[in-house]
C-alpha atoms as a PDB file:
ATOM      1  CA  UNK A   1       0.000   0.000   0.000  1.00  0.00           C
ATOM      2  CA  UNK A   2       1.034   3.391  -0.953  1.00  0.00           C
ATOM      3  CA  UNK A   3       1.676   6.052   1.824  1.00  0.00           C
ATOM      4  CA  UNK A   4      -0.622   8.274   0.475  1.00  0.00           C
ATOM      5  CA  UNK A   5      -3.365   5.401   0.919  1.00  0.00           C
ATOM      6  CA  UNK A   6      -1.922   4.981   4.750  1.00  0.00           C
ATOM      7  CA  UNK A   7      -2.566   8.366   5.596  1.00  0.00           C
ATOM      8  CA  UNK A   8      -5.850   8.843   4.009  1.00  0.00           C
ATOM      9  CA  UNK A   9      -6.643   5.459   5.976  1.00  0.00           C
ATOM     10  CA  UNK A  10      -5.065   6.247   9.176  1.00  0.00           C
ATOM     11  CA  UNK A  11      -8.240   9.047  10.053  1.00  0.00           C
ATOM     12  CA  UNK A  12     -10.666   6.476   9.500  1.00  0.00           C
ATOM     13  CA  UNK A  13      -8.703   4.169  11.761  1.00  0.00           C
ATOM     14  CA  UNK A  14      -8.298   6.519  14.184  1.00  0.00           C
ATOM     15  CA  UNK A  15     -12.041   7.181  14.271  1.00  0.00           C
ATOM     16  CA  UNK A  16     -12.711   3.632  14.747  1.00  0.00           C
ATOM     17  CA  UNK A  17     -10.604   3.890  18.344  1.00  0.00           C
ATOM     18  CA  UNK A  18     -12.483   6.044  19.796  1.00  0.00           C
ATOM     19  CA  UNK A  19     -15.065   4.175  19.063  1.00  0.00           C
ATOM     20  CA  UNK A  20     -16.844   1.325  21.449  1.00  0.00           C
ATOM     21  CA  UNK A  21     -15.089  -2.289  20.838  1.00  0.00           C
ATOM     22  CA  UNK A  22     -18.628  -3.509  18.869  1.00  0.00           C
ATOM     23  CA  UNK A  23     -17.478  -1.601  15.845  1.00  0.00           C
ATOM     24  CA  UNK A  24     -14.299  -3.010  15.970  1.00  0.00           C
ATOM     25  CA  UNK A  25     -15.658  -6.306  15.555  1.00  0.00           C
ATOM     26  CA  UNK A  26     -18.471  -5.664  13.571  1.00  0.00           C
ATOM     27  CA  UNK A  27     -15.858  -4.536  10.578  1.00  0.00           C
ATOM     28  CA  UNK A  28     -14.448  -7.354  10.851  1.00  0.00           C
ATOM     29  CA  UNK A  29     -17.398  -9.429  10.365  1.00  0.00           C
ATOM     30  CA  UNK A  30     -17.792 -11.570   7.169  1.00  0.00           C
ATOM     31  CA  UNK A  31     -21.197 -10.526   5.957  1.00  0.00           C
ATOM     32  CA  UNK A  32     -21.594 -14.385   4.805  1.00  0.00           C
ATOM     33  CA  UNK A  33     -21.198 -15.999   7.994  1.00  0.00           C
ATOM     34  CA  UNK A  34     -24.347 -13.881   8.972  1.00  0.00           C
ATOM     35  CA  UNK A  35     -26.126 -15.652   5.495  1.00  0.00           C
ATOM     36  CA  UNK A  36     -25.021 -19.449   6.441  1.00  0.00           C
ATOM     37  CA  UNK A  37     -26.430 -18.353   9.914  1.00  0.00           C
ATOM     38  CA  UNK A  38     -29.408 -17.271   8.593  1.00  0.00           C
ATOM     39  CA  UNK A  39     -29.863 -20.593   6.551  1.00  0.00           C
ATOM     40  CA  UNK A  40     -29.190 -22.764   9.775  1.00  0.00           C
ATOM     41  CA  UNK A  41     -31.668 -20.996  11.865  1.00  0.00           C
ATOM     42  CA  UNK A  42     -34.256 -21.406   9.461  1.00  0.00           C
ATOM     43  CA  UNK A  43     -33.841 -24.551   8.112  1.00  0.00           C
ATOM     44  CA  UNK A  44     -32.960 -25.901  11.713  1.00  0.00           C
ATOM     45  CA  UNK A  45     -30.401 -27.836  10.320  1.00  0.00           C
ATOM     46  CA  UNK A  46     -26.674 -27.694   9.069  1.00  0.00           C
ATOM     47  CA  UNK A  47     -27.505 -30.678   6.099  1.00  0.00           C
ATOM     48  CA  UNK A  48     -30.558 -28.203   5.239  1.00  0.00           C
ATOM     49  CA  UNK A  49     -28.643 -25.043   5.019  1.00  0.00           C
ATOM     50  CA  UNK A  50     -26.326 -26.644   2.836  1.00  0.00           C
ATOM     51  CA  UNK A  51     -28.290 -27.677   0.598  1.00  0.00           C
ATOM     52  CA  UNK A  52     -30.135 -24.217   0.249  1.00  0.00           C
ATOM     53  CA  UNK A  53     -26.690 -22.462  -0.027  1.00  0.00           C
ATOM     54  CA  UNK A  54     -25.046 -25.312  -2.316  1.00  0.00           C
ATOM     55  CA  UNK A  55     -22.051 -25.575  -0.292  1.00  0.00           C
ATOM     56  CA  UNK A  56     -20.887 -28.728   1.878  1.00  0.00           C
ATOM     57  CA  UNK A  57     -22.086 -29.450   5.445  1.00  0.00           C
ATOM     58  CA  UNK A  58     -18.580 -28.792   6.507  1.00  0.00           C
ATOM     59  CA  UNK A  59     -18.463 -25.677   5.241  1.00  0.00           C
ATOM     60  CA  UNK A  60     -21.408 -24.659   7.484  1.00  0.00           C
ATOM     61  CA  UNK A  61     -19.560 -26.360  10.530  1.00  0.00           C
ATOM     62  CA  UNK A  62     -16.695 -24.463   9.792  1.00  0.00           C
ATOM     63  CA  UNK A  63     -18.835 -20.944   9.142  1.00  0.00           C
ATOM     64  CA  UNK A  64     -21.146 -21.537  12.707  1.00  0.00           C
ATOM     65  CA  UNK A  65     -17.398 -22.580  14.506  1.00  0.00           C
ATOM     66  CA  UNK A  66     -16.324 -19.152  13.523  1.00  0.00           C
ATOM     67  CA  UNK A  67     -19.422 -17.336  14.369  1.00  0.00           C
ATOM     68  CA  UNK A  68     -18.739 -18.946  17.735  1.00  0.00           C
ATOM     69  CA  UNK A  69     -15.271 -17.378  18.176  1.00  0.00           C
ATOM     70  CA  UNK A  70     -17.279 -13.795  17.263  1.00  0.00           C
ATOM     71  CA  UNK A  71     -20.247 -14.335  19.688  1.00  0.00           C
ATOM     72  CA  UNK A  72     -20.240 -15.813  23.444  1.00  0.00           C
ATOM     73  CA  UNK A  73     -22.678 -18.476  22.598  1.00  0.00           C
ATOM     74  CA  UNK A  74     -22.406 -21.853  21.309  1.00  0.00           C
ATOM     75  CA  UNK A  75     -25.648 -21.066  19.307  1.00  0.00           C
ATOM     76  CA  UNK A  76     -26.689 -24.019  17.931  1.00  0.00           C
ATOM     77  CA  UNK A  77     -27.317 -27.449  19.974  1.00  0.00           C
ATOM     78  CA  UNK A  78     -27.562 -30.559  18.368  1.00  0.00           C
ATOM     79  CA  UNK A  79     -30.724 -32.468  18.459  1.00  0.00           C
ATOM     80  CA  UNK A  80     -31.512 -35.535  16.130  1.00  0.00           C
ATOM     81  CA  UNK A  81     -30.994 -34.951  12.501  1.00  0.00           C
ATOM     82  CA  UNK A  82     -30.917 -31.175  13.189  1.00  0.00           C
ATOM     83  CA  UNK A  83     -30.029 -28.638  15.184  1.00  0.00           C
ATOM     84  CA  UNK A  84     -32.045 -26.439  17.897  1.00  0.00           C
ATOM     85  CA  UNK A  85     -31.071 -22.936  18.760  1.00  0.00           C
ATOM     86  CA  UNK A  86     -29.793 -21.309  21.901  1.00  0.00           C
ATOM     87  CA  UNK A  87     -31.577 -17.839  23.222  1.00  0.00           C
ATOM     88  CA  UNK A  88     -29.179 -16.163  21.811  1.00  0.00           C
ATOM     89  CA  UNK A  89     -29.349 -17.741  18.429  1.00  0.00           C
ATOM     90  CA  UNK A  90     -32.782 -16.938  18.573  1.00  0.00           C
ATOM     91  CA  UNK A  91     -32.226 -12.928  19.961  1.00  0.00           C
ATOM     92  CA  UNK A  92     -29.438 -12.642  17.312  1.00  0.00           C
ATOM     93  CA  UNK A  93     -31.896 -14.159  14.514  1.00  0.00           C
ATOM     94  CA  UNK A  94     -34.313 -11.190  15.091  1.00  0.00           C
ATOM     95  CA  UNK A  95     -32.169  -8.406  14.605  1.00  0.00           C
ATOM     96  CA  UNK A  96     -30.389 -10.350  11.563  1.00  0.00           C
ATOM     97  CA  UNK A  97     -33.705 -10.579   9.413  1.00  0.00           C
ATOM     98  CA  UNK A  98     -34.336  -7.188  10.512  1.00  0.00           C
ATOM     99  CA  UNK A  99     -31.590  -6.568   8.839  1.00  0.00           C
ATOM    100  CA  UNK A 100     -31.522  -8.432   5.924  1.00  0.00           C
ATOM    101  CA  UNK A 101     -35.340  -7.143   5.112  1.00  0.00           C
ATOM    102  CA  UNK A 102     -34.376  -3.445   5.240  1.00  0.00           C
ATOM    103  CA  UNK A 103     -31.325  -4.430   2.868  1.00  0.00           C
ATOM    104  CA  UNK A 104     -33.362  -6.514   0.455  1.00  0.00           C
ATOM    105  CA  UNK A 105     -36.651  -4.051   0.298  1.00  0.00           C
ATOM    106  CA  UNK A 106     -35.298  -2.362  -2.946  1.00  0.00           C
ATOM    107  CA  UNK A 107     -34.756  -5.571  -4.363  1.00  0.00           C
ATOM    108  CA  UNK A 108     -37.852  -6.833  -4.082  1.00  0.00           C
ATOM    109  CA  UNK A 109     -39.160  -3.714  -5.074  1.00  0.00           C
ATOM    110  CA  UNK A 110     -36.569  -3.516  -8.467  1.00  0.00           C
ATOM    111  CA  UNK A 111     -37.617  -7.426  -8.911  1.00  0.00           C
ATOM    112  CA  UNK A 112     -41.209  -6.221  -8.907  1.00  0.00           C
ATOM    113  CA  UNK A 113     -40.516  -3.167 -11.481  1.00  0.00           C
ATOM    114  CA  UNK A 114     -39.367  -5.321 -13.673  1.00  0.00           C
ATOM    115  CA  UNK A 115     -41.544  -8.100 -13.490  1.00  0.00           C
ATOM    116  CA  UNK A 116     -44.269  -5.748 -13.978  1.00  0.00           C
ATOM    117  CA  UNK A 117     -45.945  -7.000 -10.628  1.00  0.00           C
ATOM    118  CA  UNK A 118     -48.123  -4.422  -9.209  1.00  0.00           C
ATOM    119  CA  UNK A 119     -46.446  -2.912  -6.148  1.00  0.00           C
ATOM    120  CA  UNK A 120     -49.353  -3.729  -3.958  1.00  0.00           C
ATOM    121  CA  UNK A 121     -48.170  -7.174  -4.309  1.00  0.00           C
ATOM    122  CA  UNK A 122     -44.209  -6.458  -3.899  1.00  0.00           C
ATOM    123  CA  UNK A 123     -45.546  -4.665  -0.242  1.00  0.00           C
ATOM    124  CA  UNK A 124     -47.188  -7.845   0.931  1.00  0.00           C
ATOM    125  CA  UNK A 125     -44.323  -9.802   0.072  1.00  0.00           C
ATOM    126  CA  UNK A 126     -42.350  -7.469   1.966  1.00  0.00           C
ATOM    127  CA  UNK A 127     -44.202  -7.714   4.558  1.00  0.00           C
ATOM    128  CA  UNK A 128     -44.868 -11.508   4.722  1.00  0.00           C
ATOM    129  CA  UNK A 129     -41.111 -12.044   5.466  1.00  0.00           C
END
């Protein structure tokens, strides 16, 4: 990197310090992980999500193992065939989807556009998730 990239990334760096510890971690977050999470939740199942996501069920393992290292929660128990939860799985779920239907509203609503569905439709859609 160039020292002319270093300084212009050293103010943004030093914003970040002063900053709580969250945002720290949160930047260094793989925005995936939060997608194979997603997938095991509501699939309840590692084999499930794998299938969904087209990747291997040790890829999944691997993805929830490092979500472990970023949370304080083992957040999935095994049960059976599948897997069950913890509370926290399930308090981190809801602020995920929250998350992931703000960020995919203008897709639906682009998918609708061109689709010519009426947007009444696209809204209940939106709203069904």
């Amino acid at each position: 990197m160039s020292d002319n990239n270093q300084a212009e990334r050293q103010p943004a760096d030093q914003h970040l310090q002063d900053k709580p510890q969250i945002f720290r971690t949160l930047r260094n977050i793989d925005l995936n992980l939060l997608t194979i999470f997603e997938a095991v939740y509501v699939h309840k199942g590692i084999v499930n999500a794998a299938k969904i996501l087209n990747l291997t069920p040790s890829a999944i393992s691997q993805s929830i193992q490092k979500l472990r290292t970023i949370f304080p929660d083992p957040l999935f128990i095994r049960k059976g065939q599948g897997v069950t939860p913890t509370t926290y799985a399930t308090h981190l779920h809801e602020y995920i989807s929250q998350g992931w239907n703000l960020f995919l509203a203008p897709w639906i609503l682009l998918a609708a556009m061109i689709s010519n569905v009426p947007l009444q439709l696209a809204r209940r859609l939106r709203s069904a998730r």
